[in-house]
N, C-alpha and C. Protein backbone atom coordinates (compact mmCIF):
# COMPACT_ATOMS: atom_id res chain seq x y z
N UNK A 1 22.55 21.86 -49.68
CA UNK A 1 22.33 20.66 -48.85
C UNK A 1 22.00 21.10 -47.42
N UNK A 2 21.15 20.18 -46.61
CA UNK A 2 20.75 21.07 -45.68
C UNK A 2 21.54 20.36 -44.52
N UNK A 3 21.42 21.11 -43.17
CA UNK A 3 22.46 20.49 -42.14
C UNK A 3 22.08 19.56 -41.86
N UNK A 4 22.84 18.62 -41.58
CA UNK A 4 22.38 17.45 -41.07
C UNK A 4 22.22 17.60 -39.57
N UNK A 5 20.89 16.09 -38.84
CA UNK A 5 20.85 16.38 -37.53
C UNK A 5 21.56 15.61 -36.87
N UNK A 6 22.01 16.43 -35.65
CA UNK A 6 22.73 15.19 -34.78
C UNK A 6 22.07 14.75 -34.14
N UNK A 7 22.26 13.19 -33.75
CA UNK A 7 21.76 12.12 -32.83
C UNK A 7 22.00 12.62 -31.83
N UNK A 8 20.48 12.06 -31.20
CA UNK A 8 20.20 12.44 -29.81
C UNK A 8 21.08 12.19 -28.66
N UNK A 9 21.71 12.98 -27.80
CA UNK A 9 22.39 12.73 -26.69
C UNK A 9 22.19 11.57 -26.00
N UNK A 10 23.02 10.64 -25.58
CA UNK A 10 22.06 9.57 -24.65
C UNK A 10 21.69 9.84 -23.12
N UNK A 11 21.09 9.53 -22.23
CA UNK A 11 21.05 9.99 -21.17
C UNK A 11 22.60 9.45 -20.03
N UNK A 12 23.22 10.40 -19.63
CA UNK A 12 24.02 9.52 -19.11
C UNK A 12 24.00 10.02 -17.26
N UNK A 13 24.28 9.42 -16.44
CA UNK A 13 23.98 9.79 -15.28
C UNK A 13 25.22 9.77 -14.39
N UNK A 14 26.76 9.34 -14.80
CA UNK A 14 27.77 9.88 -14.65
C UNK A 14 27.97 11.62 -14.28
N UNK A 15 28.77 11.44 -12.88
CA UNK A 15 28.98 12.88 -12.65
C UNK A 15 27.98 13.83 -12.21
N UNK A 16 26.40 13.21 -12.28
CA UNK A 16 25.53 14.23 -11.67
C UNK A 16 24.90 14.22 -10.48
N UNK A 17 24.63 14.79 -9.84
CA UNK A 17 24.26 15.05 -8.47
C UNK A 17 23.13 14.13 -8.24
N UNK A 18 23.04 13.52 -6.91
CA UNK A 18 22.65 12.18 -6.81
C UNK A 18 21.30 11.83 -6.93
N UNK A 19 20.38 13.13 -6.82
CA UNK A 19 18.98 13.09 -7.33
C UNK A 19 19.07 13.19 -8.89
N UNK A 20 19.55 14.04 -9.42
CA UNK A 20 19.55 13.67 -10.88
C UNK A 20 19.92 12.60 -11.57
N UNK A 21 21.28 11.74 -10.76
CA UNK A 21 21.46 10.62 -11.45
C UNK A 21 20.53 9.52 -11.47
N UNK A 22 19.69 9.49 -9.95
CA UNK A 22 18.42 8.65 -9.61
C UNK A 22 17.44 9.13 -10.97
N UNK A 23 17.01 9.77 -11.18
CA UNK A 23 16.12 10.06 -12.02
C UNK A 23 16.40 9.78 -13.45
N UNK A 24 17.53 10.21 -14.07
CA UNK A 24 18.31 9.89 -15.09
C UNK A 24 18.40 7.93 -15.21
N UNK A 25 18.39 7.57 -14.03
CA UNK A 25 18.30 5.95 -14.32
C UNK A 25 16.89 5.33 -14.61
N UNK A 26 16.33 6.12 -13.45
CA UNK A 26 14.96 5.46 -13.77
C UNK A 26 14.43 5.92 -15.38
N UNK A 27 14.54 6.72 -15.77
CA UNK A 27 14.36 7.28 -17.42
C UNK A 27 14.65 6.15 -18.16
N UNK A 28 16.01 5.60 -18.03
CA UNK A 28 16.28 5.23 -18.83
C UNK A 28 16.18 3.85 -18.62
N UNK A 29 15.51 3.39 -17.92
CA UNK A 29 15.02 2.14 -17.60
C UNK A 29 13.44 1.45 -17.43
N UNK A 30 13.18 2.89 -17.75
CA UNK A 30 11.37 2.43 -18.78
C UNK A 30 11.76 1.77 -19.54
N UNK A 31 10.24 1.16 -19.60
CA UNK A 31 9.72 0.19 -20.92
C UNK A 31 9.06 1.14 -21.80
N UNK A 32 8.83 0.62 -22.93
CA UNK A 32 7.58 1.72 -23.48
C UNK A 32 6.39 1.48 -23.09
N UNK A 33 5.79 0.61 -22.43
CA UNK A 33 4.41 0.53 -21.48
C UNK A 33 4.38 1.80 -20.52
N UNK A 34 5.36 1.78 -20.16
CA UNK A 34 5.87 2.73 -19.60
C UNK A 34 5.66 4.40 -19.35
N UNK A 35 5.31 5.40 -18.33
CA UNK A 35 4.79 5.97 -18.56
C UNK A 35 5.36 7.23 -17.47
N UNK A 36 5.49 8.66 -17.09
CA UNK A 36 5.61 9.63 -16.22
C UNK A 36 4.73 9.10 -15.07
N UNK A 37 3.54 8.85 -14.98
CA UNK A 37 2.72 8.96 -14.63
C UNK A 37 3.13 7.38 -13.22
N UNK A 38 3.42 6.62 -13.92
CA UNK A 38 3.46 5.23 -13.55
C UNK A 38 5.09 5.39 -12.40
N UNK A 39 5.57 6.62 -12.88
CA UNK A 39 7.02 6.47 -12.48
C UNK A 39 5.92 7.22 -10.61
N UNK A 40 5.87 8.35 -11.11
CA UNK A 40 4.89 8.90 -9.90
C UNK A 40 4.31 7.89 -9.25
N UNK A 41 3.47 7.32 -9.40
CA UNK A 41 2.58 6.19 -8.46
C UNK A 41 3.67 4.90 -7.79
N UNK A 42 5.15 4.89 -8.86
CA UNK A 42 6.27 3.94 -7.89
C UNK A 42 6.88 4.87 -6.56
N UNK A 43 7.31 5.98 -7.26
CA UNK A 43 7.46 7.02 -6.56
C UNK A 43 6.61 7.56 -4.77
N UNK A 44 5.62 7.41 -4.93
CA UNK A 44 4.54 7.62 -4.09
C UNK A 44 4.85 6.39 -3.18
N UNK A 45 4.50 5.15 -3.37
CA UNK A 45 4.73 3.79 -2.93
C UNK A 45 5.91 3.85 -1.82
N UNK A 46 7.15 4.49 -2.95
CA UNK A 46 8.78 4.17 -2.32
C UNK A 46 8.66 5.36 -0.90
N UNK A 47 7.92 6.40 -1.23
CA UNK A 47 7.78 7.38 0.10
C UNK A 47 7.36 6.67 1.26
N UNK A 48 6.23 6.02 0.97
CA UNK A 48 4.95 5.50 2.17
C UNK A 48 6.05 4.49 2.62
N UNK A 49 7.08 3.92 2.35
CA UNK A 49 8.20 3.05 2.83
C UNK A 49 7.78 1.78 2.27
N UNK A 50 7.36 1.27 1.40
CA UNK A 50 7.01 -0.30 0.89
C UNK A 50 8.39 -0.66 0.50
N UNK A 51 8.83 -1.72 0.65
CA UNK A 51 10.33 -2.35 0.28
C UNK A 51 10.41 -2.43 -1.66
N UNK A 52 11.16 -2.42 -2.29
CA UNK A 52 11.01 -2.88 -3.69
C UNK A 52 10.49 -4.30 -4.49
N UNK A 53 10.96 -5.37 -3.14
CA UNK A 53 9.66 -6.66 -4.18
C UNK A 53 8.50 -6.47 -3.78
N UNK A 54 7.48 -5.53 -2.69
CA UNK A 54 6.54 -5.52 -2.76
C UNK A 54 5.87 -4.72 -4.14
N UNK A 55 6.69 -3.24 -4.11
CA UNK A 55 6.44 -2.55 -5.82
C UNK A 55 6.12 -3.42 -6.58
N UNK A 56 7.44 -4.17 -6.63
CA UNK A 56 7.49 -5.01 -7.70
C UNK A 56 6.01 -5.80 -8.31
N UNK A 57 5.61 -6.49 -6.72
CA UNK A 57 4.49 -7.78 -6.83
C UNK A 57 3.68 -7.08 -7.38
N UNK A 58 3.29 -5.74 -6.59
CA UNK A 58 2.20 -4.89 -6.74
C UNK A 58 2.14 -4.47 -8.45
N UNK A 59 3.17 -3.47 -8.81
CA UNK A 59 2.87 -3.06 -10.27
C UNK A 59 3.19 -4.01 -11.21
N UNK A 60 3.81 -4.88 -11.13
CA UNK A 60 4.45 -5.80 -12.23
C UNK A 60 4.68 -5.43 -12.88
N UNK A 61 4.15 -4.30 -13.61
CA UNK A 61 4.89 -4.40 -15.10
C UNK A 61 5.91 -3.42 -15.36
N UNK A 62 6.68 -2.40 -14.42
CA UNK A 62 7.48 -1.66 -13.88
C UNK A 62 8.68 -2.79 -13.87
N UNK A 63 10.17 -1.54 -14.55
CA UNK A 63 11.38 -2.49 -14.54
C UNK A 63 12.07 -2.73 -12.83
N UNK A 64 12.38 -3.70 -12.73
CA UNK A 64 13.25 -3.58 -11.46
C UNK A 64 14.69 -2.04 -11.36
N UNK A 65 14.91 -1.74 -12.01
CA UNK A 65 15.86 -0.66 -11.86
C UNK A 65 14.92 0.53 -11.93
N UNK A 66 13.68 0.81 -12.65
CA UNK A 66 13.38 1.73 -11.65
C UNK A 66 12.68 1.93 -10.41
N UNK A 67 12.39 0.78 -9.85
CA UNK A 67 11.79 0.58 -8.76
C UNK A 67 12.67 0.89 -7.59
N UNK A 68 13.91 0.14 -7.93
CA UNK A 68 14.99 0.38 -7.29
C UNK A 68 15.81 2.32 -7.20
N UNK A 69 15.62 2.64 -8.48
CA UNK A 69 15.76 4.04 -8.09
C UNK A 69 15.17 4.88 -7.73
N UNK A 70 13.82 4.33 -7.89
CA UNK A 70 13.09 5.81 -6.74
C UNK A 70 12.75 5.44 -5.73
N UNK A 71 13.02 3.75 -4.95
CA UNK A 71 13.02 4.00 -3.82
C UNK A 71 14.43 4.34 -3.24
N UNK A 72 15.18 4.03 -3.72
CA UNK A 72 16.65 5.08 -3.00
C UNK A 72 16.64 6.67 -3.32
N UNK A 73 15.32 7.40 -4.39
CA UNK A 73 15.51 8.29 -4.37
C UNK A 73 14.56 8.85 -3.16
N UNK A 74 13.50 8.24 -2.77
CA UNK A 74 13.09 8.33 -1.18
C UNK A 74 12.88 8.04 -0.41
N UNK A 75 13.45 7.19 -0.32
CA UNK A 75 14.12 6.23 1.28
C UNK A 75 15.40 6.63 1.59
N UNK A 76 16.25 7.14 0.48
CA UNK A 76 17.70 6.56 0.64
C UNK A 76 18.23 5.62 1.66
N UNK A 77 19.14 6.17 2.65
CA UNK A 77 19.45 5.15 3.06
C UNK A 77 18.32 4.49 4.66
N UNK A 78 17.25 4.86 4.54
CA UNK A 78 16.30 4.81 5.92
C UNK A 78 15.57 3.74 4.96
N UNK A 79 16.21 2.75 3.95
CA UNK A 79 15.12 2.19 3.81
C UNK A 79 14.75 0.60 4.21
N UNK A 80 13.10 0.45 4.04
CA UNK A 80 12.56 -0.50 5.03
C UNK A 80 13.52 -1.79 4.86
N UNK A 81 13.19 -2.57 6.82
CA UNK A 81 13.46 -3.62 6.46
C UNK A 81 13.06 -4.51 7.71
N UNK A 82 13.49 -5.94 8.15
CA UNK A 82 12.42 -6.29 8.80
C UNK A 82 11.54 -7.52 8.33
N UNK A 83 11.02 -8.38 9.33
CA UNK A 83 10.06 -9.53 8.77
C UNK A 83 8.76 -8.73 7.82
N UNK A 84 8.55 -9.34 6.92
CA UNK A 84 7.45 -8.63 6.63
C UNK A 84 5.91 -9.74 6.61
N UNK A 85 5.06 -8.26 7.07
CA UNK A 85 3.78 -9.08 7.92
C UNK A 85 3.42 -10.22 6.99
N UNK A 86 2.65 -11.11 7.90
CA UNK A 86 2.02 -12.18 7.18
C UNK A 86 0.98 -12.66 7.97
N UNK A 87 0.25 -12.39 9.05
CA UNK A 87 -0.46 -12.84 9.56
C UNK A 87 -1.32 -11.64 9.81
N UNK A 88 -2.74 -11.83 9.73
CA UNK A 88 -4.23 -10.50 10.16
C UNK A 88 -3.59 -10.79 11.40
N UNK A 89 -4.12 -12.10 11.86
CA UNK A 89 -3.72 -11.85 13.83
C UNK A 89 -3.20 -10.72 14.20
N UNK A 90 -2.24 -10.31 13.43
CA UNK A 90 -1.12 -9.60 14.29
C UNK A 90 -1.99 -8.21 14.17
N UNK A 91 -2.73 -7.77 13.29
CA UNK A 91 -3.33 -6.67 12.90
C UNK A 91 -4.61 -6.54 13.47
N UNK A 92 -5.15 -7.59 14.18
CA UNK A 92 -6.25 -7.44 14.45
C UNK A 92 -6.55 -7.77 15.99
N UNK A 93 -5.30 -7.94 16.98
CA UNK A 93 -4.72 -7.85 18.14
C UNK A 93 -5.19 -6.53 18.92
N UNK A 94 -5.06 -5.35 17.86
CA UNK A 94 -5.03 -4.09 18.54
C UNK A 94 -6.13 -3.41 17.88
N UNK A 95 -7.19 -2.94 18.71
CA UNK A 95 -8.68 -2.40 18.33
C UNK A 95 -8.32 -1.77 17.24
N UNK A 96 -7.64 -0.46 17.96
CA UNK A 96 -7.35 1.08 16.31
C UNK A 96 -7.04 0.46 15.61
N UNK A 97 -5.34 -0.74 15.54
CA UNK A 97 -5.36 -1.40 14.25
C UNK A 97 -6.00 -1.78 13.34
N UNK A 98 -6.91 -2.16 13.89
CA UNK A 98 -8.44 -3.55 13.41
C UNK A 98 -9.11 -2.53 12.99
N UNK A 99 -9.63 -1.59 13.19
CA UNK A 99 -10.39 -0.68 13.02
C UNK A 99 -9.64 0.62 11.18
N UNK A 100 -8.67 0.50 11.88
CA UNK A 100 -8.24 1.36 10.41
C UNK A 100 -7.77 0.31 9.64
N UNK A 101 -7.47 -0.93 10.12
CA UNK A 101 -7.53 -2.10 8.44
C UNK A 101 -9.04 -2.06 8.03
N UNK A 102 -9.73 -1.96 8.40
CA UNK A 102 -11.24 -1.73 8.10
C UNK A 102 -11.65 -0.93 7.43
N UNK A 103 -11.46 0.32 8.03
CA UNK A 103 -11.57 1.58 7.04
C UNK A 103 -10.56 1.50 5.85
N UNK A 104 -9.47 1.16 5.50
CA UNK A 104 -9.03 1.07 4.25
C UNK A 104 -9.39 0.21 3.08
N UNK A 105 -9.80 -1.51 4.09
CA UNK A 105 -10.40 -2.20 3.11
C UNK A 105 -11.68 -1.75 2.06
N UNK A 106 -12.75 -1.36 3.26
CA UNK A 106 -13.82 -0.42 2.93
C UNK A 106 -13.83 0.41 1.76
N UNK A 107 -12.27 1.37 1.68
CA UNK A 107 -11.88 2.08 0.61
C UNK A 107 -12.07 1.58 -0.61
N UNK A 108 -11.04 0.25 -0.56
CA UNK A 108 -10.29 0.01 -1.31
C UNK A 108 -11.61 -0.95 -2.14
N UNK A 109 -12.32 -1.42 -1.43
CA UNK A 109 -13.87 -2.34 -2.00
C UNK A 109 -14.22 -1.37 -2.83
N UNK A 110 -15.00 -0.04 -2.32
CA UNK A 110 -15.57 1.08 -2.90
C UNK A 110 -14.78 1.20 -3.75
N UNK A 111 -13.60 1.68 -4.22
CA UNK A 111 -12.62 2.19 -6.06
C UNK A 111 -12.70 1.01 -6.96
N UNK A 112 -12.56 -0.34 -6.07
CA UNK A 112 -13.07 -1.43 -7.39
C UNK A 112 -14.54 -1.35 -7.49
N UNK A 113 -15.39 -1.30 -6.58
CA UNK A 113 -16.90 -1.36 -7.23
C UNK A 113 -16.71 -0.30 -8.74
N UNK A 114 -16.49 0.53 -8.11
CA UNK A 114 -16.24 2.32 -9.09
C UNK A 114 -15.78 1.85 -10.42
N UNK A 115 -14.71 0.81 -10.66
CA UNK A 115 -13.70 0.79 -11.47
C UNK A 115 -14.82 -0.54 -12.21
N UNK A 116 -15.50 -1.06 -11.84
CA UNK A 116 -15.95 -2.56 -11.80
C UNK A 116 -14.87 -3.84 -12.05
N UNK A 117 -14.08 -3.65 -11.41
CA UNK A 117 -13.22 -4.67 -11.64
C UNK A 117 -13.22 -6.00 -10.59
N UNK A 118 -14.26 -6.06 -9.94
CA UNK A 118 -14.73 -7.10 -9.21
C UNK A 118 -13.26 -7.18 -7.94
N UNK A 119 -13.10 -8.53 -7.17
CA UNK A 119 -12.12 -8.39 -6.41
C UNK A 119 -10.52 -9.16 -7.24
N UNK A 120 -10.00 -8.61 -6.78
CA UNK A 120 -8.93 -8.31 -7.26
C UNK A 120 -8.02 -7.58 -6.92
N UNK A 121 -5.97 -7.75 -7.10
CA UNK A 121 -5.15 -6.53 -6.82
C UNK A 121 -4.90 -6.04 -7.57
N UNK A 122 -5.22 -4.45 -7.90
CA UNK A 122 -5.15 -3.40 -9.07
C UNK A 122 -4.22 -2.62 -8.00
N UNK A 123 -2.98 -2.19 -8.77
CA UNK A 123 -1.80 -0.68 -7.58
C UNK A 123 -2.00 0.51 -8.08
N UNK A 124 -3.07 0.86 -9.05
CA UNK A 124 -4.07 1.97 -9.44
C UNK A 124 -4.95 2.45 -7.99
N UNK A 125 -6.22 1.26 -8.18
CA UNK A 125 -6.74 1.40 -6.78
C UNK A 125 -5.97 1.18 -5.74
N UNK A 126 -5.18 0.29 -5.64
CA UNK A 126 -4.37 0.37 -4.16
C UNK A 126 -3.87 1.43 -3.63
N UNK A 127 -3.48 2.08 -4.67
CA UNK A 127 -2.70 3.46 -4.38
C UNK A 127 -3.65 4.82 -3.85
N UNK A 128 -4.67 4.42 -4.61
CA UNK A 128 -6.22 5.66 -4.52
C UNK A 128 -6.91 5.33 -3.14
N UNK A 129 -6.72 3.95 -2.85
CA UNK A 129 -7.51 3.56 -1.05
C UNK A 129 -6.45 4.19 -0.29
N UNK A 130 -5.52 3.61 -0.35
CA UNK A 130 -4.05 4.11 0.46
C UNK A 130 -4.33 5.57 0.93
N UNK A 131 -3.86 6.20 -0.20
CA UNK A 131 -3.95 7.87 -0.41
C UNK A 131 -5.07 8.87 0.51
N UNK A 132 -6.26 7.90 0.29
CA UNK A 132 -7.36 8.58 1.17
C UNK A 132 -7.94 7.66 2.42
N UNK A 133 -7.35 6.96 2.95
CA UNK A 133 -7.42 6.11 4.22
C UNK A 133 -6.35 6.99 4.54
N UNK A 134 -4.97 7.40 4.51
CA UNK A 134 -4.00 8.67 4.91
C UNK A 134 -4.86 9.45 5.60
N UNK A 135 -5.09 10.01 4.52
CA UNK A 135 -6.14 11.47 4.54
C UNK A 135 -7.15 11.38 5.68
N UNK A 136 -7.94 10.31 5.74
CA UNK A 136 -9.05 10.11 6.32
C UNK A 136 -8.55 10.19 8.29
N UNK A 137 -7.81 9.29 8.04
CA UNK A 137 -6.97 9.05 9.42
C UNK A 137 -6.40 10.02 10.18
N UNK A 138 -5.91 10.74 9.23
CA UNK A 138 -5.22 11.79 9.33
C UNK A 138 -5.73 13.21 9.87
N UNK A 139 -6.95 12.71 9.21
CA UNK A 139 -7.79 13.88 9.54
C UNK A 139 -8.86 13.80 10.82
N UNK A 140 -8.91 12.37 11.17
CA UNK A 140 -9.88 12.22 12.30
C UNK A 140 -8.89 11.94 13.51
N UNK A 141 -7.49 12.01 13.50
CA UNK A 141 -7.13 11.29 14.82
C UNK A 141 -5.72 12.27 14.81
N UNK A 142 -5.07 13.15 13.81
CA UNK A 142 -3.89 13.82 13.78
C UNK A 142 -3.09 12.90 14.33
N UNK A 143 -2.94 11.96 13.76
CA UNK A 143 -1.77 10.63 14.41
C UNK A 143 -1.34 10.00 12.79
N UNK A 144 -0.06 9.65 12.87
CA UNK A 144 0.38 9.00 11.55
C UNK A 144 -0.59 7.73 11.80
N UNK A 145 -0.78 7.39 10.54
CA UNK A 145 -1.62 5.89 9.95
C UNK A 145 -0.74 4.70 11.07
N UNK A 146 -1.57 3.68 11.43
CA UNK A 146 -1.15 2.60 12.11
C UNK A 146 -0.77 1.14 11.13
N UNK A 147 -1.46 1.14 9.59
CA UNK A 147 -1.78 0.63 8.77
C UNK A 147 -0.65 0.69 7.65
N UNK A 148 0.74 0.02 7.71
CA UNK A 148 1.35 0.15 6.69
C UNK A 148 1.27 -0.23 5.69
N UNK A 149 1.77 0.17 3.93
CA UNK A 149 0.84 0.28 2.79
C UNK A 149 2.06 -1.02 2.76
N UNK A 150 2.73 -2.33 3.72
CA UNK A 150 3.25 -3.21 3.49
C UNK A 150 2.12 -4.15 3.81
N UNK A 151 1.60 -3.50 5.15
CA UNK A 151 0.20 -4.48 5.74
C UNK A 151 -0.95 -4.36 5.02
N UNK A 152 -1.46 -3.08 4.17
CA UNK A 152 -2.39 -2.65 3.50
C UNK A 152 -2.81 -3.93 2.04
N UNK A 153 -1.05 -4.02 1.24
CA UNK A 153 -0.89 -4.96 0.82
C UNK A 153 -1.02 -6.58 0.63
N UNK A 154 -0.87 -6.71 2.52
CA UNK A 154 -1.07 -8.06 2.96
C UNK A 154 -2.77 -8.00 2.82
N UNK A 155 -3.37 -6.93 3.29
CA UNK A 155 -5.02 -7.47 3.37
C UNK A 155 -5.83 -7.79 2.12
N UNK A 156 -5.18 -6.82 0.74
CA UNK A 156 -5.79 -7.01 -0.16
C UNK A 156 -5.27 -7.96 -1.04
N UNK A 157 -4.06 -9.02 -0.71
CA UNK A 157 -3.94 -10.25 -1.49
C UNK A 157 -4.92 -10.87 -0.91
N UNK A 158 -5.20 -11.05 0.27
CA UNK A 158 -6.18 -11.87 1.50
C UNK A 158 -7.73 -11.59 0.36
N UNK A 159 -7.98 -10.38 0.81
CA UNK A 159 -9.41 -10.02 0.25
C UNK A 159 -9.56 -10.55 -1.13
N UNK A 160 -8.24 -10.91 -2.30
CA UNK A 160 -8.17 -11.12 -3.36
C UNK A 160 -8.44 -12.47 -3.76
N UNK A 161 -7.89 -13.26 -2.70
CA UNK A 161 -8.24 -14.87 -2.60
C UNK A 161 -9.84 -15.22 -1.79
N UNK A 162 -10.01 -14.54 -1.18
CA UNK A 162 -11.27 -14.59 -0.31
C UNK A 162 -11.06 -15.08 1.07
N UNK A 163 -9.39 -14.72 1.28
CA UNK A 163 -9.16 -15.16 3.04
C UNK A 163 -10.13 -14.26 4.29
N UNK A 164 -10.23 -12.90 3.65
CA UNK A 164 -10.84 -12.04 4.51
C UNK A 164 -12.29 -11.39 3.82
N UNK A 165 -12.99 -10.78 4.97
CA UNK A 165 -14.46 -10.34 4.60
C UNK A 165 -14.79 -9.47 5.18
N UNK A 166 -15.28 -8.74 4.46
CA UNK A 166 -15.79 -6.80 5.61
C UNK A 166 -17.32 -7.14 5.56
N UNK A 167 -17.74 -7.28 7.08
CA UNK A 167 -18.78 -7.38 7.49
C UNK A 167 -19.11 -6.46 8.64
N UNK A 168 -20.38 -6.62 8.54
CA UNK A 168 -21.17 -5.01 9.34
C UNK A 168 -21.58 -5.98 10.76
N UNK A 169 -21.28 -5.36 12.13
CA UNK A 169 -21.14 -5.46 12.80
C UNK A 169 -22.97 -5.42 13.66
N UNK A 170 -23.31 -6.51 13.67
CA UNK A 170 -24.92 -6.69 14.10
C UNK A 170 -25.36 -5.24 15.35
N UNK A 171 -24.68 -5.16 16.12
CA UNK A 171 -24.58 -4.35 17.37
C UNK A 171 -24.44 -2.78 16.87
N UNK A 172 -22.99 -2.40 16.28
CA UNK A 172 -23.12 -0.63 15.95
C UNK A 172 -23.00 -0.74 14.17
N UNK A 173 -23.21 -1.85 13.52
CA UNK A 173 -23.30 -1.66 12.29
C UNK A 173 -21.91 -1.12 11.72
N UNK A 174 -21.41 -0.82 12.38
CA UNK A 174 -19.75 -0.91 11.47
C UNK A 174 -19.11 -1.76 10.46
N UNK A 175 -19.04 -1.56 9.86
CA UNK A 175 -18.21 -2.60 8.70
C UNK A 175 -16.41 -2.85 9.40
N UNK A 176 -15.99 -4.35 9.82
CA UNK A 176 -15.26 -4.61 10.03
C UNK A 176 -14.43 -5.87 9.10
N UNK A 177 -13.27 -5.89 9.06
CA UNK A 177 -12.25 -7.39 8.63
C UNK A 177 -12.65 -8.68 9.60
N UNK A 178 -13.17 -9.48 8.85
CA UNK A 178 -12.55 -10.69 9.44
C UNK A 178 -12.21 -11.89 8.47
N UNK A 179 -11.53 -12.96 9.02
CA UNK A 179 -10.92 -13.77 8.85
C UNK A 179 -12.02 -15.25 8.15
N UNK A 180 -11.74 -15.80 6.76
CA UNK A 180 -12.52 -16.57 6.98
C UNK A 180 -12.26 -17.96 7.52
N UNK A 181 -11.24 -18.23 8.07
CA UNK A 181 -10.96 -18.93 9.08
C UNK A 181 -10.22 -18.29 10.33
N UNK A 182 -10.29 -19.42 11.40
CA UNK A 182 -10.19 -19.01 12.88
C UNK A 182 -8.07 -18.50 12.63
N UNK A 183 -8.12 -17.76 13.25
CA UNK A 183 -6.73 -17.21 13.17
C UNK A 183 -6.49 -16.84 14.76
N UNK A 184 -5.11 -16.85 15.03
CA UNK A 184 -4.63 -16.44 16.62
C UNK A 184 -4.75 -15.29 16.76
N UNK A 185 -5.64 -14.57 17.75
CA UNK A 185 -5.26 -13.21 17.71
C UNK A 185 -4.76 -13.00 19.70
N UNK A 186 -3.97 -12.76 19.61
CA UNK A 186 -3.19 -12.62 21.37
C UNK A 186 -3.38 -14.10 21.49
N UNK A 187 -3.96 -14.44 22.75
CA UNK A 187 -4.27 -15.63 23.53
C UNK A 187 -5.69 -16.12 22.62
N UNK A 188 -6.26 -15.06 21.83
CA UNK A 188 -7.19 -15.81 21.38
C UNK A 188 -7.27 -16.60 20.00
N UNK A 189 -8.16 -17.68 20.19
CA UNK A 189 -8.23 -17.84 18.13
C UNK A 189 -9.68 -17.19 17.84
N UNK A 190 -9.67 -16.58 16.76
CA UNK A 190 -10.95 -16.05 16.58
C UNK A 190 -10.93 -15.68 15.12
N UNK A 191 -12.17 -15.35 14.37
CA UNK A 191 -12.39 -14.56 13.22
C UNK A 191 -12.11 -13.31 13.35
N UNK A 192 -12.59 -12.24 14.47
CA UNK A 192 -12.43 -11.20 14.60
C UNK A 192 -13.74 -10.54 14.72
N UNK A 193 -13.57 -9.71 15.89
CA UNK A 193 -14.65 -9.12 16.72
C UNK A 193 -14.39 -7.59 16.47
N UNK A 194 -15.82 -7.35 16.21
CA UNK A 194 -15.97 -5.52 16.00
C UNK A 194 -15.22 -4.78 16.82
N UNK A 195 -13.76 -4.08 16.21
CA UNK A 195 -12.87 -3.50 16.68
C UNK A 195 -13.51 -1.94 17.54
N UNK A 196 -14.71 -1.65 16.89
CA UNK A 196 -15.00 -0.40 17.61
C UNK A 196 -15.90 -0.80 18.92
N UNK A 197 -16.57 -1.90 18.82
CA UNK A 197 -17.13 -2.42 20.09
C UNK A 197 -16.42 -2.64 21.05
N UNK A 198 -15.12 -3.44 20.55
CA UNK A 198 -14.04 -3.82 21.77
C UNK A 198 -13.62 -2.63 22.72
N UNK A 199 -13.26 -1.96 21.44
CA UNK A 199 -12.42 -0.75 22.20
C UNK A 199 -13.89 0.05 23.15
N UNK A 200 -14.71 0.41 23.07
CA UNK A 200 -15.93 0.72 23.46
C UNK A 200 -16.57 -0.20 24.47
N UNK A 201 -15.97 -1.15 24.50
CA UNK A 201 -16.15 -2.19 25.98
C UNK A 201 -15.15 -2.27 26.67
N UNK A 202 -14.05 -1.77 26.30
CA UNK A 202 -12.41 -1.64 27.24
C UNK A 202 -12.92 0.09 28.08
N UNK A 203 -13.12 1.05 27.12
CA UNK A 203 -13.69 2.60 27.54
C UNK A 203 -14.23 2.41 28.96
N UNK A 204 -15.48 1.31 28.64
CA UNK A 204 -16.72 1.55 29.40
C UNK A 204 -15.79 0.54 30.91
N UNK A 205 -15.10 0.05 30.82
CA UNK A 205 -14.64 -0.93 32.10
C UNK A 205 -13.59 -0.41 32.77
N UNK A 206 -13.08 0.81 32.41
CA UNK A 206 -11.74 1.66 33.05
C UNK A 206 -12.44 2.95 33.57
């Protein structure tokens, strides 16, 4: 007779050191949709500091417990909190702001053309604009991003409904955000004026 096998250990996360137990939960709190891969891209998210119901909105189909454990596995306790944005105004107040919500939207247009998934929020592409609007920024200005992937979020529900529009700027041809209605920006109400012009007409007057 041959040996019999024993049943698989269960995962238990009692007693282990506090990154392993984080990980050990999130394991065991997949779905079978569920995937390594998917845990990485929550993972990634919980770094850039996004709170957990934004994960949430964003991936949907991710369990709340592991959303919750890998952002305490990198946030721990620094993690976000705070009104969270809801208005372009506020983003489009400050030239560089206005200017790198631009360049990410831009991104993020380009991976859905790529993907053809028309407009829409995909946290596949969100994550792939994100990632290289970083990069991009990063690389032209050696300054952390001004553009949090909480505000990044806010533009592409906007772009998803058709609140906002990246249009090329008649004057230097830039592709900029604006508003398709009038929104407060400082003292002003406006759609929104070519962030690289502004700043390039503030340059030229100092």
């Amino acid at each position: 007779m041959g040996a019999q096998l024993k049943p698989a250990r269960r995962l238990n996360a009692k007693g282990l050191p506090a990154p392993q137990a984080v990980t050990v939960l999130a394991l065991k709190s997949l779905s079978a949709g569920q995937d390594a891969r998917t845990i990485a891209l929550i993972y990634e998210l919980a770094e850039w500091g996004m709170r957990p119901r934004l994960i949430l909105k964003l991936v949907g189909n991710a369990a709340r417990a592991t959303i919750k454990a890998m952002v305490a596995k990198a946030q721990g306790a620094k993690t976000t909190g705070g009104r969270l944005p809801s208005s372009l105004g506020e983003i489009m107040y400050r030239s560089l702001g206005h200017l790198e919500a631009s360049i990410f939207l831009r991104k993020y247009i380009g991976f859905l053309r790529i993907d053809g998934l028309g407009r829409r929020v995909d946290y596949e592409v969100f994550i792939q604009a994100y990632r290289d609007y970083r990069a991009s920024v990063s690389w032209m200005t050696r300054l952390p991003p001004r553009i949090s992937p909480e505000v990044a979020f806010l533009i592409v529900e906007q772009y998803a409904v058709e609140k906002i529009l990246l249009n090329p700027c008649p004057e230097c041809t830039i592709y900029f955000v604006q508003t398709q209605d009038i929104v407060r920006v400082g003292s002003e109400f406006t759609r929104g004026s070519c962030p690289f012009c502004k700043a390039a007409g503030r340059r030229r007057r100092t």
